[in-house]
Protein backbone atom coordinates (compact mmCIF):
# COMPACT_ATOMS: atom_id res chain seq x y z
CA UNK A 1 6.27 4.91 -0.04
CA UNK A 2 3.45 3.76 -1.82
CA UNK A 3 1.51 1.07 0.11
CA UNK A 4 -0.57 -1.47 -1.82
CA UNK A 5 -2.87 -2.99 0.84
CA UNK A 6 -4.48 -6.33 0.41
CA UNK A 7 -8.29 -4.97 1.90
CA UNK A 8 -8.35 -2.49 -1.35
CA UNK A 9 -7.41 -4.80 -4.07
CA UNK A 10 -8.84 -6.42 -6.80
CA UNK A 11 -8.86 -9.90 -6.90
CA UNK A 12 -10.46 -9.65 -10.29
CA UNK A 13 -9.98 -10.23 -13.96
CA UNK A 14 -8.64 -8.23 -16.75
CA UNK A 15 -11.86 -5.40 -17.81
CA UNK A 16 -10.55 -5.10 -21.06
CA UNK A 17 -10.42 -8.81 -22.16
CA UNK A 18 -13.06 -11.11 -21.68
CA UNK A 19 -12.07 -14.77 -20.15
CA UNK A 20 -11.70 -17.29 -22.83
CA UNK A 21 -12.01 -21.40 -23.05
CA UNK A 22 -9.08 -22.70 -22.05
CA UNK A 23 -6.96 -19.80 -21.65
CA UNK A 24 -6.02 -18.59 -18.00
CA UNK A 25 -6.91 -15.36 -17.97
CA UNK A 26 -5.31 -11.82 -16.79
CA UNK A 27 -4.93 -10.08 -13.42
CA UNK A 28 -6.81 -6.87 -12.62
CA UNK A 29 -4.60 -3.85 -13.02
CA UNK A 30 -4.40 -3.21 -9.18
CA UNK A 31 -2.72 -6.44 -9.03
CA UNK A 32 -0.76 -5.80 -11.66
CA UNK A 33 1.27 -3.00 -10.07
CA UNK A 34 1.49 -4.89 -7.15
CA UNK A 35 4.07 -6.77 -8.91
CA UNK A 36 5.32 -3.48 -10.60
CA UNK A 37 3.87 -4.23 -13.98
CA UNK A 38 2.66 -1.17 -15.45
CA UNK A 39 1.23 -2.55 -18.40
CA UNK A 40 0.42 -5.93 -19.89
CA UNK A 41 3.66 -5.68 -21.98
CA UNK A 42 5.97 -5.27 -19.31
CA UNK A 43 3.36 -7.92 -17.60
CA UNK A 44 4.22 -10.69 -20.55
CA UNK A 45 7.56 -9.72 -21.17
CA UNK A 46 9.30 -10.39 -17.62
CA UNK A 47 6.93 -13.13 -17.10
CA UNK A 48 8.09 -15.03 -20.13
CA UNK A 49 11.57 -14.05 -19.76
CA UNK A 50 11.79 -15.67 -15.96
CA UNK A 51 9.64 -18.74 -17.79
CA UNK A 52 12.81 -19.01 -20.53
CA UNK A 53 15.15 -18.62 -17.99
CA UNK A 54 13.91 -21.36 -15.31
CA UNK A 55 12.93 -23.49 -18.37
CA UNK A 56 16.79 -24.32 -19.29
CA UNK A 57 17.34 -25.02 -15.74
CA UNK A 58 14.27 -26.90 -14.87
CA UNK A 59 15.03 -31.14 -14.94
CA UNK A 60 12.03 -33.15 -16.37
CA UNK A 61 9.82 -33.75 -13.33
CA UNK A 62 11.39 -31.18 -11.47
CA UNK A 63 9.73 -29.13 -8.91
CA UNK A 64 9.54 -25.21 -8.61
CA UNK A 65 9.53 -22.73 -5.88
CA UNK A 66 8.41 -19.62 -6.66
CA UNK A 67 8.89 -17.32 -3.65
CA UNK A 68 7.08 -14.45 -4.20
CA UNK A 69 5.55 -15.55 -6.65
CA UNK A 70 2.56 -12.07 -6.63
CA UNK A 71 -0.21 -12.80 -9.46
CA UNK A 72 1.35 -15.50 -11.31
CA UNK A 73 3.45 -13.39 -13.60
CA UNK A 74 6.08 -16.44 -14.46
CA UNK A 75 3.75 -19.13 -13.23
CA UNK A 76 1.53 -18.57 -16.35
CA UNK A 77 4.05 -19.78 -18.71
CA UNK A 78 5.27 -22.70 -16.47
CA UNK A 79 2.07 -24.01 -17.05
CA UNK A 80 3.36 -25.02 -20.07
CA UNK A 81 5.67 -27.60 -18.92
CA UNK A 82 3.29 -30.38 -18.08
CA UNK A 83 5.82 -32.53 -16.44
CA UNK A 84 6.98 -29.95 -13.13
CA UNK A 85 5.50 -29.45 -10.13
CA UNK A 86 5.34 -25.73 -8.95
CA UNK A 87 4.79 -24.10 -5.35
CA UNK A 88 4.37 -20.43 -5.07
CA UNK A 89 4.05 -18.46 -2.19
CA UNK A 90 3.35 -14.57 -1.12
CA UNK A 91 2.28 -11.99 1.69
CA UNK A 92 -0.50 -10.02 -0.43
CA UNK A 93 -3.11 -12.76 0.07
CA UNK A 94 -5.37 -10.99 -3.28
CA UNK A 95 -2.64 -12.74 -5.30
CA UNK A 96 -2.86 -15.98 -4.12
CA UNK A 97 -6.33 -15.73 -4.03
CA UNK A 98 -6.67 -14.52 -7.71
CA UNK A 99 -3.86 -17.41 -8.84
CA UNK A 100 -5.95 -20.10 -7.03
CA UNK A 101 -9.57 -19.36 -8.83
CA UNK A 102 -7.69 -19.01 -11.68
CA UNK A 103 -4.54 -20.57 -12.41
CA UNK A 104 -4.27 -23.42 -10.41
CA UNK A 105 -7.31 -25.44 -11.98
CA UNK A 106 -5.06 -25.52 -15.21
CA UNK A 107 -2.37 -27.77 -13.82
CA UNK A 108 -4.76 -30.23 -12.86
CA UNK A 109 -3.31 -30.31 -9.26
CA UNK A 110 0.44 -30.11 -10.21
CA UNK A 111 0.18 -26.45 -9.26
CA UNK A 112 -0.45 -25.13 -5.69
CA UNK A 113 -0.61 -21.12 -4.35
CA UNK A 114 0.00 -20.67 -0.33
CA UNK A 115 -0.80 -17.49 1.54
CA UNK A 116 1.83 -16.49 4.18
CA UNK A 117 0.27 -13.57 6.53
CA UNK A 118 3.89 -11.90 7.61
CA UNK A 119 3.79 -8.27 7.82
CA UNK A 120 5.71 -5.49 5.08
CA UNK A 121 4.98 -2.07 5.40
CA UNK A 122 4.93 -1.94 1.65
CA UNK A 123 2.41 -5.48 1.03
CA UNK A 124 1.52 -6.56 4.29
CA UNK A 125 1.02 -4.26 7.24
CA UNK A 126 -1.57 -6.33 9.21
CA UNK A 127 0.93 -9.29 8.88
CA UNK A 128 0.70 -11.23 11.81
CA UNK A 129 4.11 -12.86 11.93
CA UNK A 130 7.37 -11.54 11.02
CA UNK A 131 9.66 -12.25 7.97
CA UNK A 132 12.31 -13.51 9.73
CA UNK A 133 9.40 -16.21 11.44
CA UNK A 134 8.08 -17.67 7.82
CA UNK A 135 8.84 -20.98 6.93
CA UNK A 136 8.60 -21.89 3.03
CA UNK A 137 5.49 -24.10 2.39
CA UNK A 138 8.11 -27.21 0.90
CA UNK A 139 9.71 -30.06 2.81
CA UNK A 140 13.68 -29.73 3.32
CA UNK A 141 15.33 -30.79 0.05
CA UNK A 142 12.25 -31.20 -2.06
CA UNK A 143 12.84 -28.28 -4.48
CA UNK A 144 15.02 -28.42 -7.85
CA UNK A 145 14.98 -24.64 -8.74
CA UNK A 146 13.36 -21.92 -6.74
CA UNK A 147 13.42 -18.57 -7.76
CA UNK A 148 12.86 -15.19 -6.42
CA UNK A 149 12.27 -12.46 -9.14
CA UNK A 150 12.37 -9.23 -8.23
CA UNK A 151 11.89 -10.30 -4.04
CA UNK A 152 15.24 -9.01 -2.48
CA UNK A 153 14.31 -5.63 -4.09
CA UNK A 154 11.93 -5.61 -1.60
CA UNK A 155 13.11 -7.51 1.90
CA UNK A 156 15.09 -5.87 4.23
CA UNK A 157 18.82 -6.97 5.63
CA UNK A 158 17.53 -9.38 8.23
CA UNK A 159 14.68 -10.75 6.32
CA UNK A 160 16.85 -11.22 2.97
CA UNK A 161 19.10 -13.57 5.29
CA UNK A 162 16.24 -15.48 6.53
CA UNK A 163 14.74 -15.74 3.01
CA UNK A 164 18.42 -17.16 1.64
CA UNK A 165 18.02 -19.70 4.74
CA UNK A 166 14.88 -20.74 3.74
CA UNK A 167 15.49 -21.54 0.65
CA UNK A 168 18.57 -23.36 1.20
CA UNK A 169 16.40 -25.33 3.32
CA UNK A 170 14.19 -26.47 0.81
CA UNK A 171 16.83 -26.96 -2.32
CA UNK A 172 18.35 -30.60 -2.67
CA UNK A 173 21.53 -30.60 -2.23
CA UNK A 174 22.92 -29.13 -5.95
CA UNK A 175 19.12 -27.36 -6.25
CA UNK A 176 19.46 -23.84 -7.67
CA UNK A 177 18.44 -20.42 -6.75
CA UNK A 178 17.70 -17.89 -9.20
CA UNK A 179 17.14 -14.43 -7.50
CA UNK A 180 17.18 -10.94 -9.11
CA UNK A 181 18.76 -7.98 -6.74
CA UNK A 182 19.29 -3.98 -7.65
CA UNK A 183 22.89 -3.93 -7.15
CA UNK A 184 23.56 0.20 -7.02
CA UNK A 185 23.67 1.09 -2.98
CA UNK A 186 25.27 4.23 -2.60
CA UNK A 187 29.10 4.49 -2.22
CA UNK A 188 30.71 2.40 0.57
CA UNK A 189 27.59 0.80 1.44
CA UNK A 190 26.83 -2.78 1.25
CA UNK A 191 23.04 -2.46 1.89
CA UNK A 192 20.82 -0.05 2.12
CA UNK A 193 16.99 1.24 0.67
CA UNK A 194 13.56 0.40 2.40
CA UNK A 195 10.68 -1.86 1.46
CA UNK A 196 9.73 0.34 -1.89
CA UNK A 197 13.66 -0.30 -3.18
CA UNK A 198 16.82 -1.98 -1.45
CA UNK A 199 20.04 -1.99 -2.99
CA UNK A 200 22.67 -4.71 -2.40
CA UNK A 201 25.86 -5.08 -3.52
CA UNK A 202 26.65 -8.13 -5.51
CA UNK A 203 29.50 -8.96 -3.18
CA UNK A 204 27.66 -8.84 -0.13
CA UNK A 205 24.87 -10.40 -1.57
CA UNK A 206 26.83 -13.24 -2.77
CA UNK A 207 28.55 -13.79 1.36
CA UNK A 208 24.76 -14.01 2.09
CA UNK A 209 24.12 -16.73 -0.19
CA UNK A 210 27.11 -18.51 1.30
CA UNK A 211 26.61 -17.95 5.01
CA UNK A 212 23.16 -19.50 4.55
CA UNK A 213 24.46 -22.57 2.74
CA UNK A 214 24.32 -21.48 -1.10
CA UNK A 215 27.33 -21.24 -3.40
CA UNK A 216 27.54 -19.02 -6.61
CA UNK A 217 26.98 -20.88 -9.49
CA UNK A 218 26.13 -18.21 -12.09
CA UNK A 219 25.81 -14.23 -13.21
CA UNK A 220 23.01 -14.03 -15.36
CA UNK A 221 24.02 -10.08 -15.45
CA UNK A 222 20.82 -8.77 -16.40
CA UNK A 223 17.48 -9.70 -16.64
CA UNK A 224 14.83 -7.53 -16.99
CA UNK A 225 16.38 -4.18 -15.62
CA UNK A 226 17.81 -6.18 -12.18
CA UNK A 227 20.85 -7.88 -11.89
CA UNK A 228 20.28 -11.76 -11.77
CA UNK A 229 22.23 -14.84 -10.24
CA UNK A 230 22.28 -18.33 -9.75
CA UNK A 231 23.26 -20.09 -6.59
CA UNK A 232 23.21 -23.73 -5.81
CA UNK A 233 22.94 -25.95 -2.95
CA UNK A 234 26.07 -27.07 -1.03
């Protein structure tokens, strides 16, 4: 399992582009993979397509959670919408640190990045508190949409229950939850993988949702190679 470890990363920009006027600028390629992006294609592409996807769902004045939110891959093109609010939130402090030098400053305070020091094996592994001990940085029902792209790929069983809790916690009541999942455990298993890749099954995922408080709303089917759905609020 490959471990990427917040002392060795690069809370730097882009080498190949220089940072422009204006324009927020591009991750270092060591925090690129962090988030699985292998190139600044695949960087753009998933990072616009969550951006499209939260857009239509997204009420003027809304406000965002983005848990997990890594090196700003969707918050980038939220920026856009100058009328939201946006919270994101993530163990591998480099991220947060890189988003907050230089992302944040373009939403004129509408956007704010929070480190949360609980330990993964795979992000974390000096984490001082546990997963199943973190409390979202929002007040209970303050959040229209959160969203959690490509997170339970990562979280194991009791932490993915926890994280559904949370963010029941923080949704108004008819908020939404938009969370991406690999959905291929192996045969007669509902769960199963470690930090690197977890499977869930869609069914069992779903009685997750609903034993922490969330209905299913949607099936997005697929979005960007993981299976995607929508829950909301009770």
């Amino acid at each position: 399992m490959v471990v990427h470890d917040p002392e060795t990363a690069h809370a730097t920009t882009y080498a190949k582009y220089p940072v422009y006027f204006e324009v927020p600028p591009l991750p270092d390629q060591s925090l690129l993979d962090t988030v699985g992006a292998g190139t600044l294609e695949n960087f753009y592409f998933v990072g616009e397509a969550w951006a499209q996807v939260l857009h239509h769902r997204l009420p003027a004045g809304g406000t965002v959670l983005d848990i997990g939110c890594g090196c700003g891959r969707t918050a980038r093109f939220l920026l856009l919408r100058d009328d939201i609010r946006y919270v994101g939130f993530d163990i591998f402090k480099p991220a947060i640190d890189w988003c907050t030098r230089h992302l944040a400053p373009f939403a004129k305070g509408r956007f704010r990045f929070e480190h949360l020091d609980a330990y993964s094996a795979h992000y974390n592994p000096r984490g001082r508190i546990q997963s199943t001990q973190v409390r979202f940085p929002a007040a209970d029902a303050s959040i229209d949409v959160a969203f959690a792209a490509s997170l339970f790929t990562h979280l194991l069983e009791p932490d993915a229950a926890h994280y559904l809790r949370e963010s029941a916690r923080c949704l108004k009541p008819g908020g939404l939850l938009v969370a991406s999942l690999h959905a291929e455990p192996p045969k007669g298993v509902k769960f199963s993988g470690r930090e690197d890749r977890i499977d869930i099954a869609m069914d069992y995922f779903i009685g997750m949702g609903q034993a922490a408080g969330l209905e299913m709303k949607e099936d997005l089917v697929s979005l960007c190679g993981q299976e995607a759905v929508v829950f909301a609020r009770r």
